[in-house]
PDB file of N, CA and C in Angstrom:
ATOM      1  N   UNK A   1     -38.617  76.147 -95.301  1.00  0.00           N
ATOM      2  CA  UNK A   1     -37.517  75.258 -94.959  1.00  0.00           C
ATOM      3  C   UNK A   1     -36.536  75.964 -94.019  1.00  0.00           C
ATOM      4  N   UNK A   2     -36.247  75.341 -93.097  1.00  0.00           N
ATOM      5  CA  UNK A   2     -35.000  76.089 -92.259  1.00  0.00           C
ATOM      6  C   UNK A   2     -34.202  75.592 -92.675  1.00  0.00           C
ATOM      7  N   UNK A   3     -33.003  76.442 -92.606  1.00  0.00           N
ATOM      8  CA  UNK A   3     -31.525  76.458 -93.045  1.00  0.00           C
ATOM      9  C   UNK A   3     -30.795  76.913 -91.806  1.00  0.00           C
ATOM     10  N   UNK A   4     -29.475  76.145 -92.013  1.00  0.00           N
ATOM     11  CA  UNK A   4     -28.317  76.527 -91.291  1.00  0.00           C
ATOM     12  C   UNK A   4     -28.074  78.108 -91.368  1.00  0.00           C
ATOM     13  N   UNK A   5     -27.590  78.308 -89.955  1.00  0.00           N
ATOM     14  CA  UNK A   5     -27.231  80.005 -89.884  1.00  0.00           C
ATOM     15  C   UNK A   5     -25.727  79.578 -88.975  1.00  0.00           C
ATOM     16  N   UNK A   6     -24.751  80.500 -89.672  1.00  0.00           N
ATOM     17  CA  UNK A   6     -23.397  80.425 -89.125  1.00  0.00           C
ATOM     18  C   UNK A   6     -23.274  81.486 -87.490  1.00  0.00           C
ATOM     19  N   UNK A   7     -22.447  80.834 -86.721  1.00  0.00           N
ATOM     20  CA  UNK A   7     -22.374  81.549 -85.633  1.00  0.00           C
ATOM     21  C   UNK A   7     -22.877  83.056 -85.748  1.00  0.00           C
ATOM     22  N   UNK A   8     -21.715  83.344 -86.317  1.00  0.00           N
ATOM     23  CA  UNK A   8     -22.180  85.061 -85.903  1.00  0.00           C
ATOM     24  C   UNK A   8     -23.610  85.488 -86.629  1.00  0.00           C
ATOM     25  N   UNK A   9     -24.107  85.171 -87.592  1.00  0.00           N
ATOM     26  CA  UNK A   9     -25.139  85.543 -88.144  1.00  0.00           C
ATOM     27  C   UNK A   9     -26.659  85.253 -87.038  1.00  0.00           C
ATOM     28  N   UNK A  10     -26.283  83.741 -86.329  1.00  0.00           N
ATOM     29  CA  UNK A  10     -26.975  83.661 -85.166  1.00  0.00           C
ATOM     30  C   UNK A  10     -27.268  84.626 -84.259  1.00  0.00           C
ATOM     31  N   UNK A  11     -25.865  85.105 -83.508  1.00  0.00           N
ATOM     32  CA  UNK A  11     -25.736  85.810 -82.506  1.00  0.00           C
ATOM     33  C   UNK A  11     -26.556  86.916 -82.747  1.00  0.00           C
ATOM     34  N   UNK A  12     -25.964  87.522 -84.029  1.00  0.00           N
ATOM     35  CA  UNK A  12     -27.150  88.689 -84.855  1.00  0.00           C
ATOM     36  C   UNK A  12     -28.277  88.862 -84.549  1.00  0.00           C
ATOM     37  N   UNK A  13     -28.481  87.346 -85.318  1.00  0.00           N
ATOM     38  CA  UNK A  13     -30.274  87.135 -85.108  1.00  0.00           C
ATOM     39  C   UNK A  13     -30.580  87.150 -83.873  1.00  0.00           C
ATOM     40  N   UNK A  14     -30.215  86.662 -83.011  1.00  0.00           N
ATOM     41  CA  UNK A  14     -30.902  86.403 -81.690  1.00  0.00           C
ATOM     42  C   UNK A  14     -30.739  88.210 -81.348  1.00  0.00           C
ATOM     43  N   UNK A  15     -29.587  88.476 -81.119  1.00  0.00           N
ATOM     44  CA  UNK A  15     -29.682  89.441 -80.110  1.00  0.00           C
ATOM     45  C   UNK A  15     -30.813  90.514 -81.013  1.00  0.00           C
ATOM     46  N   UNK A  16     -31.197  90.798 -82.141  1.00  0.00           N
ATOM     47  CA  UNK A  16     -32.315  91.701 -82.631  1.00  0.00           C
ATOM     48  C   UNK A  16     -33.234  90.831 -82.266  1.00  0.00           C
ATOM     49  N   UNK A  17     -33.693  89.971 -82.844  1.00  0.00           N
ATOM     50  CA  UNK A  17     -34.907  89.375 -81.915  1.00  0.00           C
ATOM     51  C   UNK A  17     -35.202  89.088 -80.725  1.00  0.00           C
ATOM     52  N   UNK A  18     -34.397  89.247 -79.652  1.00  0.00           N
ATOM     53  CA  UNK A  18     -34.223  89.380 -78.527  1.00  0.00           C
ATOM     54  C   UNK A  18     -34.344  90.798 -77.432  1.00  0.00           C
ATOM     55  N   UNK A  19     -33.474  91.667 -78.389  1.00  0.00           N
ATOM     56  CA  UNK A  19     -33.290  92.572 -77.643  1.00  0.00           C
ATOM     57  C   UNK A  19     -31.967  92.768 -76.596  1.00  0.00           C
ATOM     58  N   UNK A  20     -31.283  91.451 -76.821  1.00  0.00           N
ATOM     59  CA  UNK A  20     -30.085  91.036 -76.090  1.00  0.00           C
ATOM     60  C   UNK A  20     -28.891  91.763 -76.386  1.00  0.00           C
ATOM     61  N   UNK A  21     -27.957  92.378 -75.765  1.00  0.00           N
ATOM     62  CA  UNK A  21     -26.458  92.343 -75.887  1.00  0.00           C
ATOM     63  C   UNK A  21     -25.648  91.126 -76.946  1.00  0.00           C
ATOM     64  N   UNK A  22     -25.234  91.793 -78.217  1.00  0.00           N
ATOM     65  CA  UNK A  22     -24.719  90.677 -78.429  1.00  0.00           C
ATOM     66  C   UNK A  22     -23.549  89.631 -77.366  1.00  0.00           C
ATOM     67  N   UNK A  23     -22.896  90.373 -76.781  1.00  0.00           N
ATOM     68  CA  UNK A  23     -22.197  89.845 -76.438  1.00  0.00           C
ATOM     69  C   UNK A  23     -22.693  88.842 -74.915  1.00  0.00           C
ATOM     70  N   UNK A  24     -23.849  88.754 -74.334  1.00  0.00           N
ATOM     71  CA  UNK A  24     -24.689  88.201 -73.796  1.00  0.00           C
ATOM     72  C   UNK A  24     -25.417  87.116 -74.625  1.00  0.00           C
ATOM     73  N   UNK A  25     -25.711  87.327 -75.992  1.00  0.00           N
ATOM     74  CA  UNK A  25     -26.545  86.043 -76.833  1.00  0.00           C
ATOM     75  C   UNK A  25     -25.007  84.985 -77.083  1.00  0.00           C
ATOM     76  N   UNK A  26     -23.994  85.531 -77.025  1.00  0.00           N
ATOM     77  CA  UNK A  26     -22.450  84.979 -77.461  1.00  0.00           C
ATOM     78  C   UNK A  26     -22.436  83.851 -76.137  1.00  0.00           C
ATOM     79  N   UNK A  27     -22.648  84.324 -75.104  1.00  0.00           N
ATOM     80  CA  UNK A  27     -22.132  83.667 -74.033  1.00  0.00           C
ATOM     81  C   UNK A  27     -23.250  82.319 -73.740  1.00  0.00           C
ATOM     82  N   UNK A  28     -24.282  82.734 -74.138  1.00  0.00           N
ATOM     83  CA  UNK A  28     -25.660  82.228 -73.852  1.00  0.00           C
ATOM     84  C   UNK A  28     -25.018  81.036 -75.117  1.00  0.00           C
ATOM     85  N   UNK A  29     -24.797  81.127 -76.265  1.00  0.00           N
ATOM     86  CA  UNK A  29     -24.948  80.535 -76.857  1.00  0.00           C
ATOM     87  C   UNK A  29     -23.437  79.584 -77.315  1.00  0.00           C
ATOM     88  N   UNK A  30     -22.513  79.761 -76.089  1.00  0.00           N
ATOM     89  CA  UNK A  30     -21.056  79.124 -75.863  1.00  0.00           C
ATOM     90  C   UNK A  30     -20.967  77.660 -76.044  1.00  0.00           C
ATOM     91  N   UNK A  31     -22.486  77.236 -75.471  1.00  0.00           N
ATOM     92  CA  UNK A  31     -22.094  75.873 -74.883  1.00  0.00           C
ATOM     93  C   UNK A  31     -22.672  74.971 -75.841  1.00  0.00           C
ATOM     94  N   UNK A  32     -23.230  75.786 -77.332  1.00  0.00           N
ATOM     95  CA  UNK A  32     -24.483  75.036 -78.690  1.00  0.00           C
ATOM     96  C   UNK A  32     -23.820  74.697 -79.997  1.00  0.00           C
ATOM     97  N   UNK A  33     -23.724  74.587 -80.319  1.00  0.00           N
ATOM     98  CA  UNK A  33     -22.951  74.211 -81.836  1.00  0.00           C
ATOM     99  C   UNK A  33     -23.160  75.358 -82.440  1.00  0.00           C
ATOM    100  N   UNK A  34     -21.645  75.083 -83.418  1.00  0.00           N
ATOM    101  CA  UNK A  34     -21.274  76.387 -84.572  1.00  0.00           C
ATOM    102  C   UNK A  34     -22.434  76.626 -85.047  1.00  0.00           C
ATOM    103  N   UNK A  35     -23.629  75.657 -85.621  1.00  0.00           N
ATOM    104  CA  UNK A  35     -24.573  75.983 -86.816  1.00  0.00           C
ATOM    105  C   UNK A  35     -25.491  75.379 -86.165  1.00  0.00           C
ATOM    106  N   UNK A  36     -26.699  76.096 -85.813  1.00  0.00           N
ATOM    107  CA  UNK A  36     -27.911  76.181 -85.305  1.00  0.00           C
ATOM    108  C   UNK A  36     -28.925  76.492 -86.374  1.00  0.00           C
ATOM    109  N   UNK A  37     -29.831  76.023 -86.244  1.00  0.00           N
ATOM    110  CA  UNK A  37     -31.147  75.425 -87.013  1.00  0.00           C
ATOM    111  C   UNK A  37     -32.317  76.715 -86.192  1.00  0.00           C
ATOM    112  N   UNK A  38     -32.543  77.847 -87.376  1.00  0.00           N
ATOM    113  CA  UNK A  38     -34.041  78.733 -86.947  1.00  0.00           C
ATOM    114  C   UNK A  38     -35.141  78.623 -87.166  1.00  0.00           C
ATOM    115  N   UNK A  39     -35.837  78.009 -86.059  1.00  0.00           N
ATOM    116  CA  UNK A  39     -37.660  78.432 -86.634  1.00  0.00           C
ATOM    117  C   UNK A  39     -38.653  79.049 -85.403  1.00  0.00           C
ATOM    118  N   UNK A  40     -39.527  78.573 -85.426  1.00  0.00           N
ATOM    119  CA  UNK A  40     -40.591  79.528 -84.311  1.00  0.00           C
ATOM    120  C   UNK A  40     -41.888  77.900 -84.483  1.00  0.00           C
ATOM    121  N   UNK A  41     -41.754  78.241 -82.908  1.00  0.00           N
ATOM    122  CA  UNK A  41     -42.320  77.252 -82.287  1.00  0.00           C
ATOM    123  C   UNK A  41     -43.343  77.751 -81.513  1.00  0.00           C
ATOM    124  N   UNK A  42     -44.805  77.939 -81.436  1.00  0.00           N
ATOM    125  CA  UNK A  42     -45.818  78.366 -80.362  1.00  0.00           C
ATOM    126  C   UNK A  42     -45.429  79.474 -80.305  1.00  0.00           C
ATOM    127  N   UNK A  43     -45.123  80.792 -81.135  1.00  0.00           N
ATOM    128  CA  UNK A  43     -44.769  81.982 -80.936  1.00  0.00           C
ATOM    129  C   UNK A  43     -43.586  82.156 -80.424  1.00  0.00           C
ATOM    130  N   UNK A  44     -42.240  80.973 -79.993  1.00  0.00           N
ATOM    131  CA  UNK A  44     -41.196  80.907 -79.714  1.00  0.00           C
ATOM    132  C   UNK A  44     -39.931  81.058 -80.449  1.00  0.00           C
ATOM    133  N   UNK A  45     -39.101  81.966 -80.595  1.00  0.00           N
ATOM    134  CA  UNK A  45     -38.121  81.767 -81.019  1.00  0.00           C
ATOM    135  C   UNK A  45     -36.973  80.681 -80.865  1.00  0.00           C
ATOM    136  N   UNK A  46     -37.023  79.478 -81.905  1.00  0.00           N
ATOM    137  CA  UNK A  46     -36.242  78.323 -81.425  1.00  0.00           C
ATOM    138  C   UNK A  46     -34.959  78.099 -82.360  1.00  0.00           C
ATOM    139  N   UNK A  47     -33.941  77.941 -82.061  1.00  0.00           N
ATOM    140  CA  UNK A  47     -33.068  77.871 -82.480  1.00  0.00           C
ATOM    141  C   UNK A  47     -32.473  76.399 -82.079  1.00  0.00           C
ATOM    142  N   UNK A  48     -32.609  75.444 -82.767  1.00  0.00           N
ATOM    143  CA  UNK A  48     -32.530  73.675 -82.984  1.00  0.00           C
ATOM    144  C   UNK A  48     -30.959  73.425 -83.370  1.00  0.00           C
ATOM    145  N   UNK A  49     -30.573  72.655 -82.491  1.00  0.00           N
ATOM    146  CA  UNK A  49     -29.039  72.540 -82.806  1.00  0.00           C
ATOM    147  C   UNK A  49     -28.651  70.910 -82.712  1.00  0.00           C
ATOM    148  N   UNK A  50     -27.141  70.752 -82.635  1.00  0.00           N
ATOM    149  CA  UNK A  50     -27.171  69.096 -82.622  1.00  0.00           C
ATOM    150  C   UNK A  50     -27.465  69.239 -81.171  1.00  0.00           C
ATOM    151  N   UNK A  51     -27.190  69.494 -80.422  1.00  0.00           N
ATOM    152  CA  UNK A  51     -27.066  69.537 -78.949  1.00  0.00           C
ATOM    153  C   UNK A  51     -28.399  69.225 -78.169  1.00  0.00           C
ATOM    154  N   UNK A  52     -29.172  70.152 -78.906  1.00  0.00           N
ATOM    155  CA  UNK A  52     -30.985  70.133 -78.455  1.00  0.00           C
ATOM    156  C   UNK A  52     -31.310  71.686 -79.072  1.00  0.00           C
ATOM    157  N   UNK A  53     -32.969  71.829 -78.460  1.00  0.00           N
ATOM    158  CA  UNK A  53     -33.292  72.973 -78.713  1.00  0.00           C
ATOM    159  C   UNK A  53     -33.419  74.266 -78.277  1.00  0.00           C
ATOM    160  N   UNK A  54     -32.820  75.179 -78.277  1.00  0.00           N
ATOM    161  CA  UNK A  54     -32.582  76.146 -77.444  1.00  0.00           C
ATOM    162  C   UNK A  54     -33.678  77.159 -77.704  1.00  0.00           C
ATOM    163  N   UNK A  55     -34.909  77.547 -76.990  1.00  0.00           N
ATOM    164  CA  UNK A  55     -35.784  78.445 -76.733  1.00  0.00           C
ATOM    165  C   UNK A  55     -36.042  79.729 -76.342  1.00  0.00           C
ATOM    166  N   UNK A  56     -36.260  81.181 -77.041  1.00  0.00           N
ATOM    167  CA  UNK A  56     -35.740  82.202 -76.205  1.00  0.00           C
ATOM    168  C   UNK A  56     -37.290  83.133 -76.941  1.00  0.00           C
ATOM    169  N   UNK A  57     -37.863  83.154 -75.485  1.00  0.00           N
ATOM    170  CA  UNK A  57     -38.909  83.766 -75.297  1.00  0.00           C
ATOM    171  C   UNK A  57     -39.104  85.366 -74.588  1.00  0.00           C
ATOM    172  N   UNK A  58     -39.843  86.481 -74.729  1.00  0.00           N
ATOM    173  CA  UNK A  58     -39.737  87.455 -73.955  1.00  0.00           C
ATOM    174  C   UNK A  58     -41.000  87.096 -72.824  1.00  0.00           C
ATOM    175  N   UNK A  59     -40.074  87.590 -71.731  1.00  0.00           N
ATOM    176  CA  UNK A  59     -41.586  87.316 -70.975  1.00  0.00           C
ATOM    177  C   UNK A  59     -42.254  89.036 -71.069  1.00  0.00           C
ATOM    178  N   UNK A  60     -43.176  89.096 -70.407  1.00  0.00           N
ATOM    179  CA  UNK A  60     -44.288  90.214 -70.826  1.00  0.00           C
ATOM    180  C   UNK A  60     -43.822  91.606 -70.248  1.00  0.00           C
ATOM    181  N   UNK A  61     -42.753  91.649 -69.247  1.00  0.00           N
ATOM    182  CA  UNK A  61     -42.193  92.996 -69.121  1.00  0.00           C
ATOM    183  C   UNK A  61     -41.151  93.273 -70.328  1.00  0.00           C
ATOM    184  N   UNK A  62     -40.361  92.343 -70.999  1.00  0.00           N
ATOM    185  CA  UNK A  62     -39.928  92.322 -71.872  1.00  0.00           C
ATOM    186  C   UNK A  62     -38.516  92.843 -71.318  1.00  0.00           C
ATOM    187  N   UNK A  63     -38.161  92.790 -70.371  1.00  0.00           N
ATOM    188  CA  UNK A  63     -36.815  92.660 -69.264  1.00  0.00           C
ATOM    189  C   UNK A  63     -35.884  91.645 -69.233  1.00  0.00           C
ATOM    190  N   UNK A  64     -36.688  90.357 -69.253  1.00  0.00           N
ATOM    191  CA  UNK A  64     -35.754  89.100 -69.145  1.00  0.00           C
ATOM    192  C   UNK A  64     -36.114  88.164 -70.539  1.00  0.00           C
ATOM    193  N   UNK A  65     -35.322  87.182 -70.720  1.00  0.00           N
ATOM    194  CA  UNK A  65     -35.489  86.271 -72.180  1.00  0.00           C
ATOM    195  C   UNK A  65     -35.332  84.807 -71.110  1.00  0.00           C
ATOM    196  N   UNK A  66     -36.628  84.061 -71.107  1.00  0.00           N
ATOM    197  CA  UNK A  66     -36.605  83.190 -70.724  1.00  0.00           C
ATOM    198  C   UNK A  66     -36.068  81.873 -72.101  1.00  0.00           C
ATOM    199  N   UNK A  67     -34.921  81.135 -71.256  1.00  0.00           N
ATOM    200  CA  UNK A  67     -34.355  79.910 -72.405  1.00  0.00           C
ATOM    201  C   UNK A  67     -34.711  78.997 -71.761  1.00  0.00           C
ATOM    202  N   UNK A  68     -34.840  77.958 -72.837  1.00  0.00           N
ATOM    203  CA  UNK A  68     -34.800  76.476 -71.965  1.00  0.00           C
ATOM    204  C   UNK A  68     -34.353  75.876 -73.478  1.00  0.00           C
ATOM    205  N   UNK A  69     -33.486  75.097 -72.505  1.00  0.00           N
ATOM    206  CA  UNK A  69     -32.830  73.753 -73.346  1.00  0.00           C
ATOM    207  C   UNK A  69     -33.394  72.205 -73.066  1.00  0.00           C
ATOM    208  N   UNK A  70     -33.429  71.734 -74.306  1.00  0.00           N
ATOM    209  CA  UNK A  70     -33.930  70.723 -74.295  1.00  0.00           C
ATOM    210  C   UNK A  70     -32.936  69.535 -75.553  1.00  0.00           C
ATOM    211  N   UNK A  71     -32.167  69.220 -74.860  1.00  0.00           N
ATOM    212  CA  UNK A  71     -31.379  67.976 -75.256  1.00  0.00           C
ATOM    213  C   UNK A  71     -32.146  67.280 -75.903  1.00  0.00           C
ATOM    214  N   UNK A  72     -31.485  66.572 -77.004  1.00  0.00           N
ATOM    215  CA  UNK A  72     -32.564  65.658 -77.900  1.00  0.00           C
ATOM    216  C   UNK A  72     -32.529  64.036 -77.462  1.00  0.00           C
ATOM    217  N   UNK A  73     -31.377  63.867 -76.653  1.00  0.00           N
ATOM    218  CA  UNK A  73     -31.604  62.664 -76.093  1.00  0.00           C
ATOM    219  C   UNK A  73     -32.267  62.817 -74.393  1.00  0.00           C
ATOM    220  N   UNK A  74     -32.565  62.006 -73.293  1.00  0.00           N
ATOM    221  CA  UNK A  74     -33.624  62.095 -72.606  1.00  0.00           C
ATOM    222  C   UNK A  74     -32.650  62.518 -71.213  1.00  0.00           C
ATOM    223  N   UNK A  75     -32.691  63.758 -71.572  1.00  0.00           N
ATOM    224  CA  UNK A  75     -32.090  64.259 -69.987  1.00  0.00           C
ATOM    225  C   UNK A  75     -33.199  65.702 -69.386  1.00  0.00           C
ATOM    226  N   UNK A  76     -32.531  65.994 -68.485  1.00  0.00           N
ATOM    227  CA  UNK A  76     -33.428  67.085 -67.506  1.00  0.00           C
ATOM    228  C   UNK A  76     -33.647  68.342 -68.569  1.00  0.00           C
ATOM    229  N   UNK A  77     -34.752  68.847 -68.387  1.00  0.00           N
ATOM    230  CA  UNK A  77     -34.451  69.926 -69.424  1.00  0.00           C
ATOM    231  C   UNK A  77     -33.714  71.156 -68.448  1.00  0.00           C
ATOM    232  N   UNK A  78     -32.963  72.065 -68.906  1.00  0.00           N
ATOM    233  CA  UNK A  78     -32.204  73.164 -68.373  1.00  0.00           C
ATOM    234  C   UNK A  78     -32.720  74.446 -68.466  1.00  0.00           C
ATOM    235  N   UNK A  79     -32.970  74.880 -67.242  1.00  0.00           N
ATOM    236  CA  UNK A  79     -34.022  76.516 -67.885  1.00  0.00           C
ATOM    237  C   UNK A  79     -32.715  77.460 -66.966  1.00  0.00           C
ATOM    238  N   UNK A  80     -32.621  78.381 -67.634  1.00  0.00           N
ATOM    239  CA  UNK A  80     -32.010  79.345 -67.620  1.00  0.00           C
ATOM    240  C   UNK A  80     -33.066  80.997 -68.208  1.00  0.00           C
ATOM    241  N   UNK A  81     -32.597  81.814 -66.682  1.00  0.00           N
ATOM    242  CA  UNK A  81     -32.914  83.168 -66.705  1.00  0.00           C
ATOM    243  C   UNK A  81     -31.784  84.709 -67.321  1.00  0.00           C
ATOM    244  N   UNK A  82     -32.144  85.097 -68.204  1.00  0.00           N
ATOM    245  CA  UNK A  82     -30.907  86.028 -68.625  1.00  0.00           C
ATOM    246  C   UNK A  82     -31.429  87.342 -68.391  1.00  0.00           C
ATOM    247  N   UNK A  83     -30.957  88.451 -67.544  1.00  0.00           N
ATOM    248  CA  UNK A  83     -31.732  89.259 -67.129  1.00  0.00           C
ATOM    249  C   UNK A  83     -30.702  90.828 -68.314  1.00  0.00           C
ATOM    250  N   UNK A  84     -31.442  91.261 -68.851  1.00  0.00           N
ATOM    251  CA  UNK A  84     -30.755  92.430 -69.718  1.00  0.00           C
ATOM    252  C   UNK A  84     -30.419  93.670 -69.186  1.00  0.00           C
ATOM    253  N   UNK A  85     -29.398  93.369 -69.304  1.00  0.00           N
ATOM    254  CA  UNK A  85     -28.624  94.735 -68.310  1.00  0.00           C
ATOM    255  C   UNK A  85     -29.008  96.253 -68.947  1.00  0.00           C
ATOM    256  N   UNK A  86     -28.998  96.378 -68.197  1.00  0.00           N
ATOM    257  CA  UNK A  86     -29.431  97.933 -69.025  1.00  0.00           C
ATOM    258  C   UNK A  86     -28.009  99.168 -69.157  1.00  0.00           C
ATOM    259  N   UNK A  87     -28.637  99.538 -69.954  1.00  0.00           N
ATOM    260  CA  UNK A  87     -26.982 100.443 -70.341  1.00  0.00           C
ATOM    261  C   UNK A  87     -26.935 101.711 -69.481  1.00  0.00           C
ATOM    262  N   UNK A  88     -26.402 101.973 -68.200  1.00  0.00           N
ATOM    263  CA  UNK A  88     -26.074 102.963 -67.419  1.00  0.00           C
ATOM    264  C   UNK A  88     -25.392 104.352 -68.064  1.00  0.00           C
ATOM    265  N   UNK A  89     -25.784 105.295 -67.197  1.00  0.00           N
ATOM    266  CA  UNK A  89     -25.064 106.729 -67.771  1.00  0.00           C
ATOM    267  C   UNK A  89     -25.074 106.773 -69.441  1.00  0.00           C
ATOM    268  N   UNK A  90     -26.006 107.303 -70.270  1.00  0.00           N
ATOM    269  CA  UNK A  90     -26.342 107.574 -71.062  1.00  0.00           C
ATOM    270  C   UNK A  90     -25.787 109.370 -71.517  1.00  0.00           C
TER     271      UNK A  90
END
């Protein structure tokens, strides 16, 4: 059964399953509702909200997290590229 996950516990989740900056999964995830809905879709990490479904996949260099949104009523779907910055001067 999926269950509700509260903002920050989201952000959490995503950015470890991601590999993301939290503060990059924060921004990514500005425009979705407080409480987002987790499951896995075709090996996809999906995170289901009122808004639509927000998708966050690694592609195979494992560099960028491809999203796509998909509104639950019938509009364009929205793909968005998030490229992971890498942490300079170590």
């Amino acid at each position: 059964m999926i269950r509700l996950l509260s903002r920050e516990k989201l952000i959490k989740d995503v950015s470890k399953d991601t590999g993301l900056d939290p503060d990059i999964v924060a921004t990514i995830l500005q425009s979705y509702d407080k409480h987002i809905q987790k499951g896995v879709l075709n090996g996809e990490i999906v995170y289901l909200g009122m808004l639509g479904k927000l998708r966050l996949k690694k592609l195979a260099n494992g560099s960028k997290i491809r999203i796509s949104a998909t509104p639950y009523f019938r509009k364009e779907i929205q793909n968005a590229t998030v490229c992971k910055h890498k942490k300079e001067g170590s």
